[in-house]
Structures are given as structure tokens and as C-alpha cells.
Protein backbone atom coordinates (compact mmCIF):
# COMPACT_ATOMS: atom_id res chain seq x y z
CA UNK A 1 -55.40 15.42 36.26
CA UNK A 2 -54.78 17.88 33.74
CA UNK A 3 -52.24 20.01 35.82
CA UNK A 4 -50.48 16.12 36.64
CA UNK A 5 -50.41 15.93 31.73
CA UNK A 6 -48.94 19.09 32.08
CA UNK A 7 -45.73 18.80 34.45
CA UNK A 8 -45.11 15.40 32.63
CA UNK A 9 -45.13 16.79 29.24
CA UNK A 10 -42.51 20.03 30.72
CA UNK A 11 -40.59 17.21 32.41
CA UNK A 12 -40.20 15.44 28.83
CA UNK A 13 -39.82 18.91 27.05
CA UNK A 14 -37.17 19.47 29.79
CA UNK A 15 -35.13 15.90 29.12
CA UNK A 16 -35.49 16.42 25.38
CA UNK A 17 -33.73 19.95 25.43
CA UNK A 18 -31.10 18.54 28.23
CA UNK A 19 -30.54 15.76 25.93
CA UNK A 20 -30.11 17.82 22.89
CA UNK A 21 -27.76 20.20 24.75
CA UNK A 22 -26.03 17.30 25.94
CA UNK A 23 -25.18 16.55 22.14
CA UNK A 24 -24.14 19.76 20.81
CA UNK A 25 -21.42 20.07 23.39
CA UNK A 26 -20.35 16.36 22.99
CA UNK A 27 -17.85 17.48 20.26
CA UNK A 28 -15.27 19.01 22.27
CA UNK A 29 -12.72 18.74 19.66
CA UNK A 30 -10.37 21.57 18.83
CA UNK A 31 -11.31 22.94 15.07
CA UNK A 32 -8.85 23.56 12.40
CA UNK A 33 -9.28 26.41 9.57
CA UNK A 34 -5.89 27.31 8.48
CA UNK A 35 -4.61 28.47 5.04
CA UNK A 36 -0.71 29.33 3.65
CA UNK A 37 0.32 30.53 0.67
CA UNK A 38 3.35 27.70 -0.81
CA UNK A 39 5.74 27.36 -3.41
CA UNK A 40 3.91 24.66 -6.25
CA UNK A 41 7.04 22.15 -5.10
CA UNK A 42 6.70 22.29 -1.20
CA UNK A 43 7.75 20.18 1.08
CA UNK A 44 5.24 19.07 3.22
CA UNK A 45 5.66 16.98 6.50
CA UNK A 46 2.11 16.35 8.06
CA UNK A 47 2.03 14.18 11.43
CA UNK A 48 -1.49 13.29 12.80
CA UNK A 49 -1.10 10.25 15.10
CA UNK A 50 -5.17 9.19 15.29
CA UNK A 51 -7.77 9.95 12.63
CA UNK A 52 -9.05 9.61 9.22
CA UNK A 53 -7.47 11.89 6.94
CA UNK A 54 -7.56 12.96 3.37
CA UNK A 55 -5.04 15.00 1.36
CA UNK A 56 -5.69 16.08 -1.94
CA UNK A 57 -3.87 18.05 -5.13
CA UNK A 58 -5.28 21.62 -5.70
CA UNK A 59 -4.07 23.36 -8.89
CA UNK A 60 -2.93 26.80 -6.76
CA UNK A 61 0.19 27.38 -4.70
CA UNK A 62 -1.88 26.77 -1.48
CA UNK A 63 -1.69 25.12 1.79
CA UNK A 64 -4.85 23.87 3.43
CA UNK A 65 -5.65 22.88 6.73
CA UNK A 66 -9.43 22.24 8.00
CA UNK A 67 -11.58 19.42 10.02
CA UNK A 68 -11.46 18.72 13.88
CA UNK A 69 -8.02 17.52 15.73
CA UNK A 70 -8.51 14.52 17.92
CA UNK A 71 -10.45 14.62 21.35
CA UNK A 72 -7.45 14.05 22.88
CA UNK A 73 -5.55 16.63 21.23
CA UNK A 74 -3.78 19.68 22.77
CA UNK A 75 -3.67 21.49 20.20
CA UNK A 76 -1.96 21.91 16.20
CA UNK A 77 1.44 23.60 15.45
CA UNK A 78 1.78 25.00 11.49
CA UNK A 79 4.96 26.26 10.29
CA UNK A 80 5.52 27.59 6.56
CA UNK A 81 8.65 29.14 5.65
CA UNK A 82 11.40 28.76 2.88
CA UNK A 83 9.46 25.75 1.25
CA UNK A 84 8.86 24.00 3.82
CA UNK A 85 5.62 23.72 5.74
CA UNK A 86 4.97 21.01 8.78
CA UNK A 87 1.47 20.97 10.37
CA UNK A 88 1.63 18.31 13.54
CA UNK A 89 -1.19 17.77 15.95
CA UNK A 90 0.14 17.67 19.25
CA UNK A 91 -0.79 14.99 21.65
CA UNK A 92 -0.31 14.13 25.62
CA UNK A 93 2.94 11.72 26.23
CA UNK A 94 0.48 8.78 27.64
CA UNK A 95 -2.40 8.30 25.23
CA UNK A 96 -4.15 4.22 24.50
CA UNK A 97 -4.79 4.32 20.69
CA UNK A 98 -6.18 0.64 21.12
CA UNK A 99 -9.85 0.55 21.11
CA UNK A 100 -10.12 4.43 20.39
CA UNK A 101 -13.72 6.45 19.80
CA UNK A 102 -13.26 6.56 16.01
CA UNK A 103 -16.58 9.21 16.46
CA UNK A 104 -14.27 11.24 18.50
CA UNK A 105 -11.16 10.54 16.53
CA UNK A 106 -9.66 13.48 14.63
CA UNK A 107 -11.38 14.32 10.90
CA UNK A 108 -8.54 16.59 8.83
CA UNK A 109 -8.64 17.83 4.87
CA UNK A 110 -5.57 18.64 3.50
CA UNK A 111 -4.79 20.79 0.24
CA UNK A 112 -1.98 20.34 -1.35
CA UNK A 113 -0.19 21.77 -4.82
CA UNK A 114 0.45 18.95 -7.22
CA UNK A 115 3.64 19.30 -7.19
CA UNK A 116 4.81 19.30 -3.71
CA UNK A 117 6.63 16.23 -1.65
CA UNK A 118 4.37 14.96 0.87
CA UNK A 119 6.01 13.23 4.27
CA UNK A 120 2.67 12.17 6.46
CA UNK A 121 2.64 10.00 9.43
CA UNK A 122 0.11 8.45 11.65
CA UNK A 123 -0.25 5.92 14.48
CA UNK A 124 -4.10 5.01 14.35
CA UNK A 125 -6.66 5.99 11.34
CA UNK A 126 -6.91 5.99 7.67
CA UNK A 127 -5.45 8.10 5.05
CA UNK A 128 -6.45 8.96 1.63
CA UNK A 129 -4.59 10.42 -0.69
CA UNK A 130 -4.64 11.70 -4.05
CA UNK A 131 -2.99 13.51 -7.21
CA UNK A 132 0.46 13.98 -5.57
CA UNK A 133 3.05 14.26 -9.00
CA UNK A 134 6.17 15.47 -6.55
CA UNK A 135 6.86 12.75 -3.75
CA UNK A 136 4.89 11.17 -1.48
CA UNK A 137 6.20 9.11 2.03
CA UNK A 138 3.25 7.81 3.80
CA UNK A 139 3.82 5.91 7.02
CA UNK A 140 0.88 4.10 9.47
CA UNK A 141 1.19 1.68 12.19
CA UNK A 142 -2.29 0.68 12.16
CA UNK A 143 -4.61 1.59 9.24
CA UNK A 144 -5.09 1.33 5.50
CA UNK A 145 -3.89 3.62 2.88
CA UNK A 146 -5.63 4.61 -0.66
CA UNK A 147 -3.80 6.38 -3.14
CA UNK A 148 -4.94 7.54 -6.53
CA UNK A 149 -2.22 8.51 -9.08
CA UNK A 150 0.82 9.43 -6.76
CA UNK A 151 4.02 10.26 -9.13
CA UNK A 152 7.91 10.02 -9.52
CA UNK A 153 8.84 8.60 -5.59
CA UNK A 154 6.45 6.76 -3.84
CA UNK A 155 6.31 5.19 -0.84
CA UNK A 156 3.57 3.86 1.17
CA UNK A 157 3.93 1.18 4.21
CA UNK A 158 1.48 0.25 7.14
CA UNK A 159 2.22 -2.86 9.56
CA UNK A 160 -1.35 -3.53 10.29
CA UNK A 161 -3.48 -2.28 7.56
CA UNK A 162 -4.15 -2.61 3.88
CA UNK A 163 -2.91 -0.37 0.65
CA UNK A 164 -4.96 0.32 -2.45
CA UNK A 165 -3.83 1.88 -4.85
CA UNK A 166 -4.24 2.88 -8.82
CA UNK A 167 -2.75 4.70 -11.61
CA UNK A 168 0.40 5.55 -9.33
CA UNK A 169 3.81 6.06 -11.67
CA UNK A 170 7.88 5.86 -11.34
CA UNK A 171 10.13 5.08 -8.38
CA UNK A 172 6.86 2.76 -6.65
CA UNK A 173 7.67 1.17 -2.83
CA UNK A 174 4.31 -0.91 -1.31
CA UNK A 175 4.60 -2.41 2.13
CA UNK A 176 2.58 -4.36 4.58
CA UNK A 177 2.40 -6.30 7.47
CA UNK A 178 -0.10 -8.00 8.29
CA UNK A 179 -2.06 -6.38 5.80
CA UNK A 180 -2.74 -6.65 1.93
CA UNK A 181 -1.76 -4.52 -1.15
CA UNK A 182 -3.61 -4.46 -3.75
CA UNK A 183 -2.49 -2.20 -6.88
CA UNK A 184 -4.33 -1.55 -10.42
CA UNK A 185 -2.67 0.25 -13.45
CA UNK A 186 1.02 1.30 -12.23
CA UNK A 187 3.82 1.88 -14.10
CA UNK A 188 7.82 2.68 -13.91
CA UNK A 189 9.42 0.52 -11.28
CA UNK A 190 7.20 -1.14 -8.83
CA UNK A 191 8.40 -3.06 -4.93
CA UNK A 192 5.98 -4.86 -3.08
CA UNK A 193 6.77 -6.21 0.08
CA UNK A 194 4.19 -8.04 2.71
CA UNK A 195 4.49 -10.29 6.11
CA UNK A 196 1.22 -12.03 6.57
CA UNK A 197 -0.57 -10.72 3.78
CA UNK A 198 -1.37 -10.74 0.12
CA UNK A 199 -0.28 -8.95 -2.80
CA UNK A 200 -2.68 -8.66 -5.87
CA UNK A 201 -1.07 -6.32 -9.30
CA UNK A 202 -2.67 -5.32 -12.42
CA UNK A 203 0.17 -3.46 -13.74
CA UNK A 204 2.16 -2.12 -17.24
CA UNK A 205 5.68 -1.58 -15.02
CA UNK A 206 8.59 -2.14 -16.91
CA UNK A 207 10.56 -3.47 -13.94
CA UNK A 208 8.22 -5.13 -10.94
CA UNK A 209 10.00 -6.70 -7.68
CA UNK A 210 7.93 -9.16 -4.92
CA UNK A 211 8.95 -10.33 -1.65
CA UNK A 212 6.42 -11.80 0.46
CA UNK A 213 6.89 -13.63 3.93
CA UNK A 214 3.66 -16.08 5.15
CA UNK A 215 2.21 -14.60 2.34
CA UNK A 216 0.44 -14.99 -1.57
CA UNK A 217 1.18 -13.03 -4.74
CA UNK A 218 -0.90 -12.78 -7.76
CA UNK A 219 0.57 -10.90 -10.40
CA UNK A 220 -0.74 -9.52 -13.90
CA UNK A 221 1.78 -8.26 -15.78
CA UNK A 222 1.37 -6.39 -19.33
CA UNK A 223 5.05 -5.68 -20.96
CA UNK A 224 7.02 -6.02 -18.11
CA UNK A 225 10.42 -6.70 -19.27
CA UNK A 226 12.24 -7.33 -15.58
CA UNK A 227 10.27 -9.27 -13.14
CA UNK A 228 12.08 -10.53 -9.85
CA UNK A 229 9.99 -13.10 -7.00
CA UNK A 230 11.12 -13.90 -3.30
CA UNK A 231 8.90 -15.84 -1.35
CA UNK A 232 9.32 -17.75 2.17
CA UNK A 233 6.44 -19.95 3.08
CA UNK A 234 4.22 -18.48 0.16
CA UNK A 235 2.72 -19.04 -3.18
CA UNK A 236 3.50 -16.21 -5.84
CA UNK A 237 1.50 -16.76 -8.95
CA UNK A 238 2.45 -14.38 -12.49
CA UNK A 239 1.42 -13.74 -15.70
CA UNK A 240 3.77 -11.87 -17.96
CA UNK A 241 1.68 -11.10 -20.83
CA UNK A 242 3.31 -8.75 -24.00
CA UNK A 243 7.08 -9.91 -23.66
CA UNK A 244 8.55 -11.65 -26.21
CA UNK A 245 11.51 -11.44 -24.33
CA UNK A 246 11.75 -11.37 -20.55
CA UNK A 247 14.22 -11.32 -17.72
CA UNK A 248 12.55 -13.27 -15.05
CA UNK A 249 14.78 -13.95 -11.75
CA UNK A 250 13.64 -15.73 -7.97
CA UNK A 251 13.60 -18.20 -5.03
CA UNK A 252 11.44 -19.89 -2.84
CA UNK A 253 11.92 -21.40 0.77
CA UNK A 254 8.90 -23.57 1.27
CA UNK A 255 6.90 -21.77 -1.38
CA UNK A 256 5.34 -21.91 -4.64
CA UNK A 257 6.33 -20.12 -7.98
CA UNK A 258 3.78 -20.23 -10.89
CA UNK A 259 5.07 -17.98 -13.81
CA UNK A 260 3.08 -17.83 -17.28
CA UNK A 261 4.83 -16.61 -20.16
CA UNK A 262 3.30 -15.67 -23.39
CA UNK A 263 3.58 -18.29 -26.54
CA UNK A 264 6.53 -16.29 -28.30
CA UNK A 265 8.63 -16.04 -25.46
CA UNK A 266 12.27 -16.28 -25.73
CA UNK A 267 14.20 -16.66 -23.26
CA UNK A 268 16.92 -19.37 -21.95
CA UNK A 269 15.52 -21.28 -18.76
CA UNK A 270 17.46 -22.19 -15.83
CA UNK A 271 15.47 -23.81 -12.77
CA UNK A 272 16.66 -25.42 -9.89
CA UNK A 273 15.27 -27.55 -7.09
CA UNK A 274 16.82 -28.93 -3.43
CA UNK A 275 15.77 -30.47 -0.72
CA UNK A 276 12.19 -31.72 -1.83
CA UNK A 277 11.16 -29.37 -4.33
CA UNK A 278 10.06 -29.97 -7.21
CA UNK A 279 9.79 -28.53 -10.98
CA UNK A 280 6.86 -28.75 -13.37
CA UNK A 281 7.42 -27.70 -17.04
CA UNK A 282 4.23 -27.00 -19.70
CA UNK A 283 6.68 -24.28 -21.73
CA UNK A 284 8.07 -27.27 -23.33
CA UNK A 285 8.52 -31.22 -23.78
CA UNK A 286 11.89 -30.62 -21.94
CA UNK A 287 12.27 -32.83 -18.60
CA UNK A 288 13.89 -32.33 -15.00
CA UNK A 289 16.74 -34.26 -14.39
CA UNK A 290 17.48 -35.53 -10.99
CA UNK A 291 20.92 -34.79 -8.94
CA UNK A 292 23.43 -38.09 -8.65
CA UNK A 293 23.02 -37.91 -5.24
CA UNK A 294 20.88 -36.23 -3.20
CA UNK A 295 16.74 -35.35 -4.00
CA UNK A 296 17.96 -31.84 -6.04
CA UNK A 297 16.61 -31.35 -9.66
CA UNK A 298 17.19 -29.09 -12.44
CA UNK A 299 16.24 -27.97 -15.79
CA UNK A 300 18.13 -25.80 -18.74
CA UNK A 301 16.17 -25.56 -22.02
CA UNK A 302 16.33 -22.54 -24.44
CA UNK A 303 12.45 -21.06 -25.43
CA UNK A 304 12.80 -19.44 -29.25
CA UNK A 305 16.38 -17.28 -29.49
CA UNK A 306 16.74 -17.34 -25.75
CA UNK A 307 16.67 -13.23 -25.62
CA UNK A 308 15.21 -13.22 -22.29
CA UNK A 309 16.15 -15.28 -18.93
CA UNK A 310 14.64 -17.27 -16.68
CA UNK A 311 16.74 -17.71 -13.39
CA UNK A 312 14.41 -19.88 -10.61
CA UNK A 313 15.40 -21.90 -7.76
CA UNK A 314 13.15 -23.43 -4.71
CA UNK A 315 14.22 -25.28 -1.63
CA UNK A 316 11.55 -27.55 0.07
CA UNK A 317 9.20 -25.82 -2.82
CA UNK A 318 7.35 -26.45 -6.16
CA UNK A 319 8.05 -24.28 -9.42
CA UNK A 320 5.39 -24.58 -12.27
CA UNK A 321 6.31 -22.97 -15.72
CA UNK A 322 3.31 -22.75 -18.20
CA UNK A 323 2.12 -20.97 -21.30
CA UNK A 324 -0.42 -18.72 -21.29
């Protein structure tokens, strides 16, 4: 009996260790570790096509490379010469990135000077990044982006996946389909555009554009003096708080405009409506008028000294103008 306990328990001592084995070679993936001195304005072009990835802003003129490539992966290539540096994971032609082992995806940390240019792409995964004051181009097909305070030209896009970002500042391009973008605290000129999504801004920009297709805007705006709203089957809602005097311009095809304008706002109002839509005014006591013929409506009236502008039309759409 005691001999049968004692070639069960080396039988389960024997799985245990197989098993355990078993786990530390698993992770077959190819490691990175890779370091280059840079110039502090670099331009950087960094192409992993599956993975979760973070690049960050390191004070030093350094390049840094170091995580696990994809399972898949043949290898890395890393070239660094007369400002420019590309790192590129290199991938077979035929490889499924639907349903992928995110476990066994690829896992990369990139340092970056602050003031380099940053061009990164990817097909499948999630990127952070972070600190960037040069340029930054970030381009996904399927997977969200999050930015923290990105400078002078930025522009992010992803067709299936969703953007966060905060405190990012100048030349500011957002872009989604199928996805949402969600912004807090930018300033200097800000695009958004999204397909199937929603757009939600907290923002100081001087200048803010929105386009949205099959999708919602809300918008809270602090000072902005130029504000411009596209929409096609979509509801944009704004709130233009600290402007006495702006220049507000935008259309609607089967969507909703709601703008809110502070108490002292002056500005002269032009709004027009066609084929169905239909105009509600709480700025003033002033009325739509109806077209002779046809169901079209319009409405001029002048708010204070009429400094700013307000340029809205709508076709098969409602516009709503009300004070804060």
C-alpha cells in the first residue's frame, strides 16, 4: 500500500513539474532590449501591426526599445541614422489578426525625447502615448488610442476603436469610425471627425471644427471664438461659454443642432430651414418666418452689437438656439 502512496505522489510530482515546464516555455516570443542614442527632435516612425504598446517622453536624447514582439513575429528591424530612426516588427505575409491571443500578442515600451515627431502604426492592439511636444501621427485599424499632452501637430485616427485624450495643444486632428472620441482640456485648433460614433469635448480651443456621420456631439466650449458643426443623421449639442462675441458656422442633413450661447453674446443670427426642418429660438422673442411657398423657414435677428455670427442651416432637421 505504501509503495502504491508513493508512485502516485512521484506521478503527481512528475505532472506538476511537466506542467510547470510546460509554462515557462509557453512564451516563445522574440524579446526586445535595444537602446540608440538620438537627436532631442528625431523623427521617429514605429510600425507594430498587433499589440499593446506604450510610448513615452524621456528628458535625454535617447531611443528605447524593450518588451516582447508578437508570437507571430519574425523578428524587429531598428535603423538610426541622420535623425531618423524606424523600428518595425516584421511579420509573415498571411497572418488572421481577428480573434488574436491578446496573452500572446506583442507587449513593447518605447522611449522617446520630448521633442521628437512620432509616426506609429498598428493593425490590431492599443497604444498609449504620452508627453510628445514635437509631432505625433498615430494610425490603428482596430484599437483605441490614449494620449496625454501631445503638442504642436497632432493626429490620431482609428476606424474601429476609441480616442481619449487630455491636455493635448495646437494643430489637433481626432478621428473615428466606429468608435468614440472623447477629449478633456485641449487647446489651439481642434478637428473631430467620427462615423458611427460619439464625440464628447471639454475644451479652451480658440478655433474647434465637428463633423460627425450616424453620430452625436456634445461640446463644452470655454472662449472659443470660431466654432464650425457638420452633421448627417446626428445630433450635435454645444455650449460656448466665455464669448461675448462668437463666430459660429454649420449644417445638418437629418440632424439636430443645439448651440448655447452665453447671456452677453453678440452676434448677428442667420438660420435657415428646408424641407421639414424646423427652428426653435430661446436667444430672443424673435420668430421664424415661413417660405411663400414651399415648407422652408428662416430667421435673421441681431443679439447685442452683432460682433459675432451665427450662420446655421438644416434640411429635414431641427435647430434649437438657447441661452445658457
Amino acid at each position: 500500500m505504501n509503495t502504491i502512496k508513493k508512485i502516485w505522489a512521484f506521478n503527481l510530482v512528475s505532472l506538476m513539474l511537466l506542467g510547470f515546464s510546460q509554462l515557462a516555455l509557453a512564451d516563445t516570443r522574440i524579446a526586445v532590449n535595444e537602446s540608440r542614442a538620438v537627436s532631442a527632435n528625431e523623427k521617429i516612425y514605429i510600425e507594430v501591426m498587433s499589440g499593446e504598446i506604450t510610448i513615452n517622453a524621456v528628458s535625454n536624447s535617447q531611443f528605447k526599445a524593450s518588451g516582447k514582439l508578437d508570437e507571430n513575429a519574425t523578428g524587429y528591424t531598428l535603423d538610426s541614422k541622420g535623425g531618423f530612426t524606424r523600428f518595425e516588427m516584421t511579420m509573415p505575409r498571411q497572418v488572421n489578426y481577428n480573434g488574436q491571443d491578446h496573452a500572446n500578442s506583442a507587449k513593447l515600451d518605447f522611449a522617446v525625447p520630448t521633442g521628437s515627431s512620432i509616426e506609429f502604426k498598428s493593425v490590431n492592439g492599443d497604444v498609449t502615448v504620452n508627453n510628445i511636444h514635437g509631432s505625433s501621427q498615430i494610425s490603428m485599424v482596430n484599437g483605441d488610442i490614449t494620449a496625454f499632452d501631445l503638442r504642436n501637430s497632432v493626429k490620431l485616427s482609428t476606424v474601429n476603436g476609441e480616442i481619449k485624450i487630455k491636455n493635448a495643444s495646437g494643430t489637433v486632428e481626432l478621428s473615428s469610425i466606429n468608435g468614440t472620441i472623447n477629449d478633456e482640456g485641449s487647446s489651439g485648433r481642434l478637428s473631430y471627425d467620427v462615423v458611427n460614433g460619439k464625440i464628447k469635448v471639454k475644451s479652451r480651443a480658440e478655433e474647434v471644427s465637428v463633423s460627425t456621420v450616424n453620430g452625436d456631439a456634445e461640446l463644452e466650449l470655454n472662449g472659443t471664438k470660431h466654432l464650425k458643426l457638420n452633421t448627417v443623421n446626428g445630433e450635435v449639442g454645444a455650449k460656448l461659454t466665455g464669448s461675448a462675441n462668437p463666430h459660429v458656422s454649420g449644417s445638418s442633413v437629418s440632424g439636430d443642432i443645439k448651440l448655447e450661447l452665453d447671456n452677453n453674446a453678440s452676434a448677428r443670427i442667420n438660420i435657415k430651414a428646408s424641407a421639414g426642418g424646423s427652428i426653435d429660438n430661446k436667444l430672443s422673442s424673435d420668430k421664424a418666418s415661413k417660405a411663400k411657398y414651399g415648407p422652408a423657414r428662416s430667421l435673421q435677428f441681431t443679439l447685442g452689437n452683432g460682433d459675432g455670427s451665427v450662420e446655421l442651416s438644416t434640411v429635414s432637421g431641427d435647430i434649437e438656439l438657447k441661452k445658457l
